[in-house]
PDB file of N, CA and C in Angstrom:
ATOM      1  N   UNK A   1     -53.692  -5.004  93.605  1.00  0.00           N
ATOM      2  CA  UNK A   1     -55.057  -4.597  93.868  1.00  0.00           C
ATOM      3  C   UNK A   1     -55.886  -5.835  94.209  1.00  0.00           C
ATOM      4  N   UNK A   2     -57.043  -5.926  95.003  1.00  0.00           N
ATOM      5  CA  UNK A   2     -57.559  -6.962  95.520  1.00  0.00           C
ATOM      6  C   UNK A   2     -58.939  -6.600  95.205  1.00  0.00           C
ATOM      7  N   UNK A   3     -59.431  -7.224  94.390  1.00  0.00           N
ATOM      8  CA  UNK A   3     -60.949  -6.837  94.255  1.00  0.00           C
ATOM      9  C   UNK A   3     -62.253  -7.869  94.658  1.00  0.00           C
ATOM     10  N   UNK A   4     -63.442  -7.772  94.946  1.00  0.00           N
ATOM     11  CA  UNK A   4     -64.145  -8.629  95.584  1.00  0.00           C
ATOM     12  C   UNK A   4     -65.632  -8.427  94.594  1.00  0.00           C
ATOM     13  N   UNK A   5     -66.192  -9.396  93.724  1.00  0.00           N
ATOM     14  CA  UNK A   5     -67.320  -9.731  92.816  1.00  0.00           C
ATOM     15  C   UNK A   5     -68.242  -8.729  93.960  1.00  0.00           C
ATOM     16  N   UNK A   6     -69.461  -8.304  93.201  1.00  0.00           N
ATOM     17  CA  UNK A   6     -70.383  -7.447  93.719  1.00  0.00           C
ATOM     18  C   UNK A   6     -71.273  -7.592  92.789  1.00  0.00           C
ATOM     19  N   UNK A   7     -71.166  -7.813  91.247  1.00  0.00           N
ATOM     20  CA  UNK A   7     -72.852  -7.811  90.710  1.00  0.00           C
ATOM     21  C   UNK A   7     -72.089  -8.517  89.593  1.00  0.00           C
ATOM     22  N   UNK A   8     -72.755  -8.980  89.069  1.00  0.00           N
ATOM     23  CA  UNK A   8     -73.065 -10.358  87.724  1.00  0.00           C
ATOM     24  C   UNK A   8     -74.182  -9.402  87.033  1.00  0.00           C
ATOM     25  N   UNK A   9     -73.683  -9.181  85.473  1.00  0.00           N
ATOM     26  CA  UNK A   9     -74.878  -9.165  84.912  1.00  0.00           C
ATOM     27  C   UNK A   9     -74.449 -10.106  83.339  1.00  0.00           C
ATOM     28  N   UNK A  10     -75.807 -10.424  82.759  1.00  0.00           N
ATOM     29  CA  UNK A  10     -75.764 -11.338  81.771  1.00  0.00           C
ATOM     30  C   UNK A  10     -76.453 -10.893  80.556  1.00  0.00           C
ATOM     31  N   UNK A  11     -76.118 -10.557  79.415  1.00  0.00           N
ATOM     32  CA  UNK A  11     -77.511  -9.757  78.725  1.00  0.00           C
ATOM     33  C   UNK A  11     -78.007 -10.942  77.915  1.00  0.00           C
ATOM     34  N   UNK A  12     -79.543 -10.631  77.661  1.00  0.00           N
ATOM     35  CA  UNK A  12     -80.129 -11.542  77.019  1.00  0.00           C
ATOM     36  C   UNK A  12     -81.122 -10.628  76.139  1.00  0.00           C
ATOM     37  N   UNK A  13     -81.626 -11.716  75.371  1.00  0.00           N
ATOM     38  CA  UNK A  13     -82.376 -11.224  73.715  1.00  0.00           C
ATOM     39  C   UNK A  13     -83.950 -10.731  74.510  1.00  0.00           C
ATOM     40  N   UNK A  14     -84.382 -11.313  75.083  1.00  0.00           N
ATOM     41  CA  UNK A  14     -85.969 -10.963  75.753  1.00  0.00           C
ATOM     42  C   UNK A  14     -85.921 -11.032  77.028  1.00  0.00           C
ATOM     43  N   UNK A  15     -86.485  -9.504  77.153  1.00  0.00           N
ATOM     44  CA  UNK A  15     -86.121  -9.743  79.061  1.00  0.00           C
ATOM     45  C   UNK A  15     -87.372 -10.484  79.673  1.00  0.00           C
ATOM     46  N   UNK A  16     -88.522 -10.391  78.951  1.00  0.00           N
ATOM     47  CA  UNK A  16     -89.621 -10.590  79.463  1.00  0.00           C
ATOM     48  C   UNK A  16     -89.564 -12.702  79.729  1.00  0.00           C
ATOM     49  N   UNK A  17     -89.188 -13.051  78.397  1.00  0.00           N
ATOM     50  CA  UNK A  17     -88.727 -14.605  78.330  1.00  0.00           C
ATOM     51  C   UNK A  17     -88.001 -14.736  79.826  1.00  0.00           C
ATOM     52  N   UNK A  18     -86.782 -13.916  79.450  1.00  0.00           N
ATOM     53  CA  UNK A  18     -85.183 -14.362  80.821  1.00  0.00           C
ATOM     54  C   UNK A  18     -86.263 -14.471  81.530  1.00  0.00           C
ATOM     55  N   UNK A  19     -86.948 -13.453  81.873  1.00  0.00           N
ATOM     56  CA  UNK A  19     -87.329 -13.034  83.542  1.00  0.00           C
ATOM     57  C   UNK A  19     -88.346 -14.105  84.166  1.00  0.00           C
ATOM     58  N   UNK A  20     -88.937 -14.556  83.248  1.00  0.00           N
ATOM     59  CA  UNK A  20     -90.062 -15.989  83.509  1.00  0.00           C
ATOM     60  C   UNK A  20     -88.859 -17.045  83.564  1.00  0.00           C
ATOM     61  N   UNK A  21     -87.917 -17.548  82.855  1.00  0.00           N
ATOM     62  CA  UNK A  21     -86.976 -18.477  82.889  1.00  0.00           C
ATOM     63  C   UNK A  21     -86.720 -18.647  84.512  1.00  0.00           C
ATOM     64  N   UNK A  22     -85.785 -17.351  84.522  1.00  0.00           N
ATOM     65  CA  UNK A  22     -85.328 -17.585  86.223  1.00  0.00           C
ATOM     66  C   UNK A  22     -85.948 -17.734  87.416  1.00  0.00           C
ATOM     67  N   UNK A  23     -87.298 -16.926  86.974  1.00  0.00           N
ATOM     68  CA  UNK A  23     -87.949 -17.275  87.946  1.00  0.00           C
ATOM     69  C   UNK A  23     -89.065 -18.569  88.514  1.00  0.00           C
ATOM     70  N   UNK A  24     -89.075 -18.953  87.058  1.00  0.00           N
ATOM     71  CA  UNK A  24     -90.312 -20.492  87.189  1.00  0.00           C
ATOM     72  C   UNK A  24     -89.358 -21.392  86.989  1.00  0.00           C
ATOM     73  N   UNK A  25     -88.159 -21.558  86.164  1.00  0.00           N
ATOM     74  CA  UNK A  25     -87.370 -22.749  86.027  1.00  0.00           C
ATOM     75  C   UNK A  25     -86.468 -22.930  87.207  1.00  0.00           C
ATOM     76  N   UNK A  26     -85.608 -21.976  87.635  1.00  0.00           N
ATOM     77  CA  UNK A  26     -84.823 -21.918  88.908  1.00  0.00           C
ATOM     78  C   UNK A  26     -85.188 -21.300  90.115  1.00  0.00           C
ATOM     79  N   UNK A  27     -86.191 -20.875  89.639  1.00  0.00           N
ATOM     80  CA  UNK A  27     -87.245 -20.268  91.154  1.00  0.00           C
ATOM     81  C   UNK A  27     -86.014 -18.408  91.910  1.00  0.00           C
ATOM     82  N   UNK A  28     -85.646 -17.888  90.915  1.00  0.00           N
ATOM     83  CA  UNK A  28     -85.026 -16.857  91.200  1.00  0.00           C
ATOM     84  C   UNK A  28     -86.468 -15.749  91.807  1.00  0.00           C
ATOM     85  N   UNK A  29     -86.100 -14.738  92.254  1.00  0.00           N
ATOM     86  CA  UNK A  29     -86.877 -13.557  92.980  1.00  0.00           C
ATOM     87  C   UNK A  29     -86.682 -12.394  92.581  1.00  0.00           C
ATOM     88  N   UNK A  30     -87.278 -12.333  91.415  1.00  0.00           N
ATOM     89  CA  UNK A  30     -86.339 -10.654  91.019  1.00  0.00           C
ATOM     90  C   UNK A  30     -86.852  -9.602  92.333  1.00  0.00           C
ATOM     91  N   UNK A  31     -85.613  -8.838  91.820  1.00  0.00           N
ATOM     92  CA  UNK A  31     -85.505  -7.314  93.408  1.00  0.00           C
ATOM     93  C   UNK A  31     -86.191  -5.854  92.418  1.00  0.00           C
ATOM     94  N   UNK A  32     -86.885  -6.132  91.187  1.00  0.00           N
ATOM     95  CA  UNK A  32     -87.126  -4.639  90.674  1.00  0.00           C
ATOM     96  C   UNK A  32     -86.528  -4.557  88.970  1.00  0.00           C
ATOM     97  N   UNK A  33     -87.027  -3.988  88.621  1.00  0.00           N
ATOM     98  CA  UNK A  33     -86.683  -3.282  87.338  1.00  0.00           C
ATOM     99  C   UNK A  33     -86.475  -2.236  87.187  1.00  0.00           C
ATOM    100  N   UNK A  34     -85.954  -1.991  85.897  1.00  0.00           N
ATOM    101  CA  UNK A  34     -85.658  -0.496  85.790  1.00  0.00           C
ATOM    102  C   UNK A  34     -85.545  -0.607  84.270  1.00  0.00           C
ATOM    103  N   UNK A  35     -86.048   1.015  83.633  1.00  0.00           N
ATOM    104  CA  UNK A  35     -86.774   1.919  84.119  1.00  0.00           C
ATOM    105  C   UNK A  35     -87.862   1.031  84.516  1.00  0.00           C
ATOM    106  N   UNK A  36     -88.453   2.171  85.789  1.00  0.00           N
ATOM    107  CA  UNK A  36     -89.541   1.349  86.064  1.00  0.00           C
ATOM    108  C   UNK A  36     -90.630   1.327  85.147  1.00  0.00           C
ATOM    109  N   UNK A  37     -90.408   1.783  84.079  1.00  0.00           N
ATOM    110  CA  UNK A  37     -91.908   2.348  83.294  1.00  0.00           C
ATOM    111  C   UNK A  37     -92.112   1.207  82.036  1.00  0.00           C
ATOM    112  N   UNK A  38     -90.866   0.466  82.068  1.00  0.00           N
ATOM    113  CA  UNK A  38     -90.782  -0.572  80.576  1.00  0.00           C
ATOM    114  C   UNK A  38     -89.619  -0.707  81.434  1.00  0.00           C
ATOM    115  N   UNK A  39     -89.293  -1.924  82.230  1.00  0.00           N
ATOM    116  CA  UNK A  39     -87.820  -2.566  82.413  1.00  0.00           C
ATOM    117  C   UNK A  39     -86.894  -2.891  81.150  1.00  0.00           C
ATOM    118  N   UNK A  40     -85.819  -2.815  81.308  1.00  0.00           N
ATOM    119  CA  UNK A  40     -85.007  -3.837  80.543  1.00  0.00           C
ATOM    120  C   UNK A  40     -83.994  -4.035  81.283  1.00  0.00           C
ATOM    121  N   UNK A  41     -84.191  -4.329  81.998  1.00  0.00           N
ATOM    122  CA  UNK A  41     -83.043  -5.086  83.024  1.00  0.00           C
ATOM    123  C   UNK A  41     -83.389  -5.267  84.571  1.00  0.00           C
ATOM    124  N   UNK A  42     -83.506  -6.297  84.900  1.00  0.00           N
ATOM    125  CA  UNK A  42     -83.733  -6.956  86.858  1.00  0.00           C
ATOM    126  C   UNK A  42     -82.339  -7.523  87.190  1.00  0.00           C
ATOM    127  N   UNK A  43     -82.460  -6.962  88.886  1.00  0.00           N
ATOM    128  CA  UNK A  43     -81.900  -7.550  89.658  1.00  0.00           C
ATOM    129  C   UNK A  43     -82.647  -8.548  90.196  1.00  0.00           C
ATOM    130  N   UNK A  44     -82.015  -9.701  90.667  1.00  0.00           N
ATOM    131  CA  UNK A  44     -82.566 -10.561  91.598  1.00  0.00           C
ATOM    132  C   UNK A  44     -82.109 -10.840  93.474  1.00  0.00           C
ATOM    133  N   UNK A  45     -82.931 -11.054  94.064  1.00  0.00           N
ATOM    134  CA  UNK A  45     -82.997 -11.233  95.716  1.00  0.00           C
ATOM    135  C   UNK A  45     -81.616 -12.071  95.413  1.00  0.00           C
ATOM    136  N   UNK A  46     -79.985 -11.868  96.340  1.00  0.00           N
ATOM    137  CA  UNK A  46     -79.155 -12.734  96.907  1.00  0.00           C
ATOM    138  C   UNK A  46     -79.003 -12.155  98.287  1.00  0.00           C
ATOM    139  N   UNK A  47     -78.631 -13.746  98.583  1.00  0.00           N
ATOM    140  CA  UNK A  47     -78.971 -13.774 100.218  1.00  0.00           C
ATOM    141  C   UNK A  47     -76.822 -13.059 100.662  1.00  0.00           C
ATOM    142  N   UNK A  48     -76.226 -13.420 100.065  1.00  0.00           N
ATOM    143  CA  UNK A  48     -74.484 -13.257  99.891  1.00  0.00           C
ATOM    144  C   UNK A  48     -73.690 -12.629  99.121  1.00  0.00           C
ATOM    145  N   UNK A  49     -72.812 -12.020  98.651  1.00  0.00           N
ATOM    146  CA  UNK A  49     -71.767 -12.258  97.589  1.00  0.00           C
ATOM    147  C   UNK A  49     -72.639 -10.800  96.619  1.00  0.00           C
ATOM    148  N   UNK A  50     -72.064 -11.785  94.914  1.00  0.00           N
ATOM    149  CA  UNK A  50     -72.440 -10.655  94.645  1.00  0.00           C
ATOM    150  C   UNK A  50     -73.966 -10.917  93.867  1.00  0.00           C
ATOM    151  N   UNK A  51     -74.327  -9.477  93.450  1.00  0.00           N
ATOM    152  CA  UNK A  51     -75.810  -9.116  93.008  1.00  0.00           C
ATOM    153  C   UNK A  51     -75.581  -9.468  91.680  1.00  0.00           C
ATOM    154  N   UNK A  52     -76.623 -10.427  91.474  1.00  0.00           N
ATOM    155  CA  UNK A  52     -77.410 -10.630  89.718  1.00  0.00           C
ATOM    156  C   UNK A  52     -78.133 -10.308  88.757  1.00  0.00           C
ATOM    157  N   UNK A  53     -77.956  -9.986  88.089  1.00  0.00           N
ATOM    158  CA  UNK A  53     -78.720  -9.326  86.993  1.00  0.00           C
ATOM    159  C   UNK A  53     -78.730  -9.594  85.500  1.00  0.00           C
ATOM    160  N   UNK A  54     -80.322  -9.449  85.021  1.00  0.00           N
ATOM    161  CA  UNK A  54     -79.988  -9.875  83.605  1.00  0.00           C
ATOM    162  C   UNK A  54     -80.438  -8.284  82.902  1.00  0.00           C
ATOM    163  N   UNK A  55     -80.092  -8.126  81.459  1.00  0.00           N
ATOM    164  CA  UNK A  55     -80.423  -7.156  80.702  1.00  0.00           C
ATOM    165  C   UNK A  55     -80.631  -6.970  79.802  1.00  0.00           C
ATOM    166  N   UNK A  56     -82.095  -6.711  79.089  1.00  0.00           N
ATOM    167  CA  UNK A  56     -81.956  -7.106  77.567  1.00  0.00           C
ATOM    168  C   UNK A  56     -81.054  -5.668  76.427  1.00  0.00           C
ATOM    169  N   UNK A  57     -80.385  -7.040  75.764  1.00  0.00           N
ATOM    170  CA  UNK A  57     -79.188  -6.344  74.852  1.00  0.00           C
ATOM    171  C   UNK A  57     -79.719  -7.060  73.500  1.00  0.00           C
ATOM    172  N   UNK A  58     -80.383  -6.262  72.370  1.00  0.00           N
ATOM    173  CA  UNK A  58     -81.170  -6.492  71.389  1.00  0.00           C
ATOM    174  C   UNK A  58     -79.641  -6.762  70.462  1.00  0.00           C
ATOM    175  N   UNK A  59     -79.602  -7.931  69.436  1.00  0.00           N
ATOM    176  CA  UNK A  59     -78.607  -8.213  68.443  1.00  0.00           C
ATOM    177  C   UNK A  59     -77.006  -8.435  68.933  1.00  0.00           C
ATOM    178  N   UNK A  60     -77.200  -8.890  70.249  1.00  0.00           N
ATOM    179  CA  UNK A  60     -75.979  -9.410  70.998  1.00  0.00           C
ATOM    180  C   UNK A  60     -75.885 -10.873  71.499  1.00  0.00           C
ATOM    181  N   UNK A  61     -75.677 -11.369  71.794  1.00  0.00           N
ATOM    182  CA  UNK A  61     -75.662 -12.715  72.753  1.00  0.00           C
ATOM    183  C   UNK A  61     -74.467 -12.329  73.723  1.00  0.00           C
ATOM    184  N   UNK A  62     -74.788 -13.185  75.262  1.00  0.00           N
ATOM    185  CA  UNK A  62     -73.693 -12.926  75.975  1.00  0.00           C
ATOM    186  C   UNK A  62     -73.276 -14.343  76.232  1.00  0.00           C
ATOM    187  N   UNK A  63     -72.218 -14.977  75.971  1.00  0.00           N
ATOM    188  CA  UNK A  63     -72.128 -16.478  76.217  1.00  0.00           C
ATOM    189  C   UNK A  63     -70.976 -16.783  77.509  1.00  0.00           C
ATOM    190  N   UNK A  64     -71.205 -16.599  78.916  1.00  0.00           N
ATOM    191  CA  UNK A  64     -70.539 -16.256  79.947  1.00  0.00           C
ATOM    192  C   UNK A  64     -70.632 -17.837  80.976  1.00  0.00           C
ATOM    193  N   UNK A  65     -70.081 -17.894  81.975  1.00  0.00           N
ATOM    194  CA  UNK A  65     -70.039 -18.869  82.470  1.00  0.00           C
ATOM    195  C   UNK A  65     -70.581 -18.185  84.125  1.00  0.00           C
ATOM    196  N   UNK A  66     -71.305 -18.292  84.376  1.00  0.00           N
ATOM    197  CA  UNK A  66     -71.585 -17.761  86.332  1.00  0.00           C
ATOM    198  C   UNK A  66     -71.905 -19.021  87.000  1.00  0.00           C
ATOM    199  N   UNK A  67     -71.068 -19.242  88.167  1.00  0.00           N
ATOM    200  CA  UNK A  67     -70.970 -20.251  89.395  1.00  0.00           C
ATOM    201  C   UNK A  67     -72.201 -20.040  90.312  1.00  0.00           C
ATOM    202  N   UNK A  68     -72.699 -20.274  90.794  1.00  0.00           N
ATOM    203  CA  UNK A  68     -73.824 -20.603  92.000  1.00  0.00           C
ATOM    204  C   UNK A  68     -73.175 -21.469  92.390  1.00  0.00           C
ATOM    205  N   UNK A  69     -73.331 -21.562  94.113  1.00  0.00           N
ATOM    206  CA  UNK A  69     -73.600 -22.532  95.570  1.00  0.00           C
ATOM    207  C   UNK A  69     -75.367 -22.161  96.273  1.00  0.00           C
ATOM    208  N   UNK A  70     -75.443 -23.484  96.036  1.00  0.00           N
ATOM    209  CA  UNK A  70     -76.321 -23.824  96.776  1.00  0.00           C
ATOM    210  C   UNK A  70     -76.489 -24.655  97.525  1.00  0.00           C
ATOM    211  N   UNK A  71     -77.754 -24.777  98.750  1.00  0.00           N
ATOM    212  CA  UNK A  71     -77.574 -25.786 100.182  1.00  0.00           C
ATOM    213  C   UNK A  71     -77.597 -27.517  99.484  1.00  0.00           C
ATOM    214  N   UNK A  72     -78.663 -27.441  98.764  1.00  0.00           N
ATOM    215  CA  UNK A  72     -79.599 -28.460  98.586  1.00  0.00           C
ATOM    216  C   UNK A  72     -79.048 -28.991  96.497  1.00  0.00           C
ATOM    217  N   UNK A  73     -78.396 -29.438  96.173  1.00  0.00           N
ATOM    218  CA  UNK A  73     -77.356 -29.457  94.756  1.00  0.00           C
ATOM    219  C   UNK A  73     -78.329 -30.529  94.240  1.00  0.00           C
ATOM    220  N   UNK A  74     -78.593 -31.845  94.700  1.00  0.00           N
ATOM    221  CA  UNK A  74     -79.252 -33.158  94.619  1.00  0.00           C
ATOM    222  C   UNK A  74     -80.939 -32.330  94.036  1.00  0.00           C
ATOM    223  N   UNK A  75     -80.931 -31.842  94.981  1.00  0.00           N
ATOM    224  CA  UNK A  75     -82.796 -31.503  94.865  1.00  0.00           C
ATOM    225  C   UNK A  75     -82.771 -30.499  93.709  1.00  0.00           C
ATOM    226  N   UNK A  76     -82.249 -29.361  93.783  1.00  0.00           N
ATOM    227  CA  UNK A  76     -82.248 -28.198  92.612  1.00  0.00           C
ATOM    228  C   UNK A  76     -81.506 -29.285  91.009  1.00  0.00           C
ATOM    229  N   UNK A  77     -80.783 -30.179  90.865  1.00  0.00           N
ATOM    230  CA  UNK A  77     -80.945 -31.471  89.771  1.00  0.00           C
ATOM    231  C   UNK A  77     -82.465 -32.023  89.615  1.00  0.00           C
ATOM    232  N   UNK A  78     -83.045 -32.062  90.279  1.00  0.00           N
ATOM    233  CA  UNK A  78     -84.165 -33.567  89.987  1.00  0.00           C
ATOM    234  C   UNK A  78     -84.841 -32.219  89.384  1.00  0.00           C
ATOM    235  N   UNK A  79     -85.379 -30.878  90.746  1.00  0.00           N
ATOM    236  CA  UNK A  79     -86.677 -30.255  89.741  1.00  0.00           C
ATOM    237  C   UNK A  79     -86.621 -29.926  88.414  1.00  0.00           C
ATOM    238  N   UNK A  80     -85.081 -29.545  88.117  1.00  0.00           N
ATOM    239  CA  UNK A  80     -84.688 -28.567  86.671  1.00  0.00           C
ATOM    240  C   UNK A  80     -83.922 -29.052  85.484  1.00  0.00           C
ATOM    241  N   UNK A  81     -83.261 -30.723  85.677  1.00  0.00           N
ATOM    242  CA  UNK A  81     -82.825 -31.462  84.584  1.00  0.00           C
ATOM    243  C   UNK A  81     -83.933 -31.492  83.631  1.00  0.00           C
ATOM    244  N   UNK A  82     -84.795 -31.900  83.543  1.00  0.00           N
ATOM    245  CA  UNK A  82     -85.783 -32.189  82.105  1.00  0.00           C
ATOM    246  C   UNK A  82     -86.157 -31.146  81.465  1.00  0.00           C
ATOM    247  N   UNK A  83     -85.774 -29.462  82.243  1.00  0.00           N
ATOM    248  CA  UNK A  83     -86.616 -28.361  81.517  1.00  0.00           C
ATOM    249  C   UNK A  83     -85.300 -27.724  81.297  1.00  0.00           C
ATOM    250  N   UNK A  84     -84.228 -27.966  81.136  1.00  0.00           N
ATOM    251  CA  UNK A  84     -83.000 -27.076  80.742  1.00  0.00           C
ATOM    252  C   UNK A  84     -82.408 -27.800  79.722  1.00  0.00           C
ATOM    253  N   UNK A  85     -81.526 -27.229  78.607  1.00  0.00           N
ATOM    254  CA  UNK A  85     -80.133 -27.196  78.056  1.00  0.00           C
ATOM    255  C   UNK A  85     -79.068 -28.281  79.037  1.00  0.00           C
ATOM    256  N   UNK A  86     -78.615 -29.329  79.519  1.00  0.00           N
ATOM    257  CA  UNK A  86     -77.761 -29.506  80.050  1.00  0.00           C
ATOM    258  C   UNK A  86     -76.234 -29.578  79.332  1.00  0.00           C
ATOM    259  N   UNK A  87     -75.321 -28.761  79.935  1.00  0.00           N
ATOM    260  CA  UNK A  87     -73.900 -28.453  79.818  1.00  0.00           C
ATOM    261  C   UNK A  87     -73.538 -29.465  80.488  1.00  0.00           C
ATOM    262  N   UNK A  88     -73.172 -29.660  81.620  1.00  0.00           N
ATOM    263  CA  UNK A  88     -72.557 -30.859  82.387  1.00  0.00           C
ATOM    264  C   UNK A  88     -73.499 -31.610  83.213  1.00  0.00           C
ATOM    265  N   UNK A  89     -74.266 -32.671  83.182  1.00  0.00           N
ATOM    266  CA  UNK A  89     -74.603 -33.574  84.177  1.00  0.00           C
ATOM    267  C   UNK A  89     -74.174 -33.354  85.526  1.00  0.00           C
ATOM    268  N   UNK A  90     -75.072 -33.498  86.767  1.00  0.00           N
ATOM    269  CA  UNK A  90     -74.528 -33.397  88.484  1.00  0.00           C
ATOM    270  C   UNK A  90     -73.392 -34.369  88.017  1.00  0.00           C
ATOM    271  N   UNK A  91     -72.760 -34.139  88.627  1.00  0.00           N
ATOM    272  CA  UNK A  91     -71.056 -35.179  88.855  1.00  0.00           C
ATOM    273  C   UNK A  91     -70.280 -34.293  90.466  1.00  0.00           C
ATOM    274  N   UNK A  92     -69.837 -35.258  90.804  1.00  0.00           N
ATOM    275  CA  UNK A  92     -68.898 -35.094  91.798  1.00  0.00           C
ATOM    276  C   UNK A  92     -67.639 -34.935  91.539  1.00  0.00           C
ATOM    277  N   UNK A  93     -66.444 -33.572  92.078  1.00  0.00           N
ATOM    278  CA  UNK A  93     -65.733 -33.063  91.053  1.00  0.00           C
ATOM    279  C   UNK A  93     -64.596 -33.874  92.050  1.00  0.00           C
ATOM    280  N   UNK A  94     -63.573 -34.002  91.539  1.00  0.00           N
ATOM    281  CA  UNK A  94     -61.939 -34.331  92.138  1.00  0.00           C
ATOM    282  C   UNK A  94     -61.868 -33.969  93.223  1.00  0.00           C
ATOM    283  N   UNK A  95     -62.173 -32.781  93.610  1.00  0.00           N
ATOM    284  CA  UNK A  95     -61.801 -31.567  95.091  1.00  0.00           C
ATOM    285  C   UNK A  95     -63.145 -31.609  95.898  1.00  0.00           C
ATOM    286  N   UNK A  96     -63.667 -33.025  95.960  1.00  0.00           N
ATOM    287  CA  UNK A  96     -64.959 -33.079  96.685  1.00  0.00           C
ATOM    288  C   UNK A  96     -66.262 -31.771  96.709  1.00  0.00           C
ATOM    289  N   UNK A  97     -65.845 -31.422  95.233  1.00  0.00           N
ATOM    290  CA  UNK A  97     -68.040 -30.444  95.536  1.00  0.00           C
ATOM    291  C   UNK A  97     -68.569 -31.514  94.500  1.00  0.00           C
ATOM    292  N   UNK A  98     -69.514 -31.192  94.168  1.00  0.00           N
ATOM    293  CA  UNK A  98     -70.837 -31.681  93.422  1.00  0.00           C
ATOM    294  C   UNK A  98     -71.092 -30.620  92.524  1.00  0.00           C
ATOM    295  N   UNK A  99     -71.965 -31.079  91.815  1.00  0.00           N
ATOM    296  CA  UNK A  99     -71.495 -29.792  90.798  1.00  0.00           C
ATOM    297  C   UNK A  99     -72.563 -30.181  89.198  1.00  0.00           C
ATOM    298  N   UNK A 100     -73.619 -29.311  88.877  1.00  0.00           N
ATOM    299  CA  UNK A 100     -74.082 -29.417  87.237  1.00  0.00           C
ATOM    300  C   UNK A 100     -73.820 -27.788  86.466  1.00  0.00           C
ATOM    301  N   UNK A 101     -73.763 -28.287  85.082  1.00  0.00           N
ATOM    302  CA  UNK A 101     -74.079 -26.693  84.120  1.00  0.00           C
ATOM    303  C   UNK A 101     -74.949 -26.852  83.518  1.00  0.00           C
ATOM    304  N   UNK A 102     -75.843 -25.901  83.667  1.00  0.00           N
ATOM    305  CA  UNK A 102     -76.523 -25.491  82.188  1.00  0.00           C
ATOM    306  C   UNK A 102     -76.543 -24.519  81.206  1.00  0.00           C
ATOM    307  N   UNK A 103     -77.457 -24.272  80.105  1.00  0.00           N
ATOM    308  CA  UNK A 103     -77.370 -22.977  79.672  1.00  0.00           C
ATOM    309  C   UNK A 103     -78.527 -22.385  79.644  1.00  0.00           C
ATOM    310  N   UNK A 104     -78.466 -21.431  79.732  1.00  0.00           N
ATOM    311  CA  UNK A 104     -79.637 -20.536  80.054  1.00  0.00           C
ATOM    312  C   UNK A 104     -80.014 -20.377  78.484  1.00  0.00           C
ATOM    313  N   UNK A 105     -81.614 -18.964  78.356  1.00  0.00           N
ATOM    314  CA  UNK A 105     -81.880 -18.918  77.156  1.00  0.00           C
ATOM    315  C   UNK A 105     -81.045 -18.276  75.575  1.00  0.00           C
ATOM    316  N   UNK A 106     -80.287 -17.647  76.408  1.00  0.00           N
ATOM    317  CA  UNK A 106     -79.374 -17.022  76.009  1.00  0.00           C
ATOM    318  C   UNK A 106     -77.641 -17.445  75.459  1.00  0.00           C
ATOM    319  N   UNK A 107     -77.297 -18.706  75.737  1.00  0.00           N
ATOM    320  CA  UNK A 107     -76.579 -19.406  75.743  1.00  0.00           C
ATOM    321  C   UNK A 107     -75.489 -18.984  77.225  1.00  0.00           C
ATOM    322  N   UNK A 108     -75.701 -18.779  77.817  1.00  0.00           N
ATOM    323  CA  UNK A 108     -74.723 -18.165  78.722  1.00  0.00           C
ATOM    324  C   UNK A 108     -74.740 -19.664  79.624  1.00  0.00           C
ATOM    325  N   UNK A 109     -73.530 -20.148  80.112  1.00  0.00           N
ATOM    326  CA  UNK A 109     -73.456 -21.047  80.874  1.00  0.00           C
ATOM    327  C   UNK A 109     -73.651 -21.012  82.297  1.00  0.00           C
ATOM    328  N   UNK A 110     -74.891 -21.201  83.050  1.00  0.00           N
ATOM    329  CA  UNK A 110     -74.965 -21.317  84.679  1.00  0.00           C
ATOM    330  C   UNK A 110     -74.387 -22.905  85.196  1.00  0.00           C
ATOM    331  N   UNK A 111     -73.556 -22.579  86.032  1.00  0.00           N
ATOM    332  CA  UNK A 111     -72.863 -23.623  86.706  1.00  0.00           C
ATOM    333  C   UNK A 111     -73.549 -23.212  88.673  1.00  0.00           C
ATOM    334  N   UNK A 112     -73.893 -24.639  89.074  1.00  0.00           N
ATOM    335  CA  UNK A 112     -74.422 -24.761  90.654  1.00  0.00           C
ATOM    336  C   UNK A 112     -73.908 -25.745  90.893  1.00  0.00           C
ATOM    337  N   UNK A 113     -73.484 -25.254  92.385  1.00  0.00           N
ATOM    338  CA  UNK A 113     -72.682 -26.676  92.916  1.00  0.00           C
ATOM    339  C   UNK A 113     -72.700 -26.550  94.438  1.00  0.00           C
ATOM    340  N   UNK A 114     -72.107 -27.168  95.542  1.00  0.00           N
ATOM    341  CA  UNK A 114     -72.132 -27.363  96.578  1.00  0.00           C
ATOM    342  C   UNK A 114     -70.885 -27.525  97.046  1.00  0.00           C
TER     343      UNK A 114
END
């Protein structure tokens, strides 16, 4: 069987927290909530691949690892090192990408690289 990623989701303790996180610290775009009447869970705008999403899951933690590519690896380091958790420092990997982790509020590990 051959299967192909289509949506990421991550649950977290406060959606209202996540949802300011991604969007002022990493500059994410959420696409909507649902229910619409009291969200607990957004998608966010991807331009590729698959769809993201966080969801609040009250008395859980999700501690997951999700990859990002992005154009610009150097620049998305300088704005967001001093206001994150850092997991791995930018470093340049063996197999020529570039590459940092962090963790989100939730402990879940975001990895971006180039």
């Amino acid at each position: 069987m051959k299967t192909r990623l289509n949506h990421v989701r991550v649950n977290v303790s406060d959606i209202n927290k996540a949802l300011e996180w991604y969007e002022e610290i990493l500059g994410f775009q959420n696409d909507g909530g649902w229910p619409l009447d009291n969200p607990t869970y957004y998608d966010f705008v991807s331009e590729e691949g698959a769809k993201f999403a966080i969801m609040e899951v009250k008395g859980e933690k999700s501690h997951g690892r999700l990859n990002f590519q992005v154009d610009n690896i150097d620049e998305l380091w300088e704005a967001i090192k001093d206001k994150v958790e850092i997991v791995e420092p930018l470093f340049d990997t063996p197999w020529g990408t570039r590459k940092f982790t962090i963790m989100d509020l939730d402990g879940n590990e975001l990895g971006f690289g180039r």
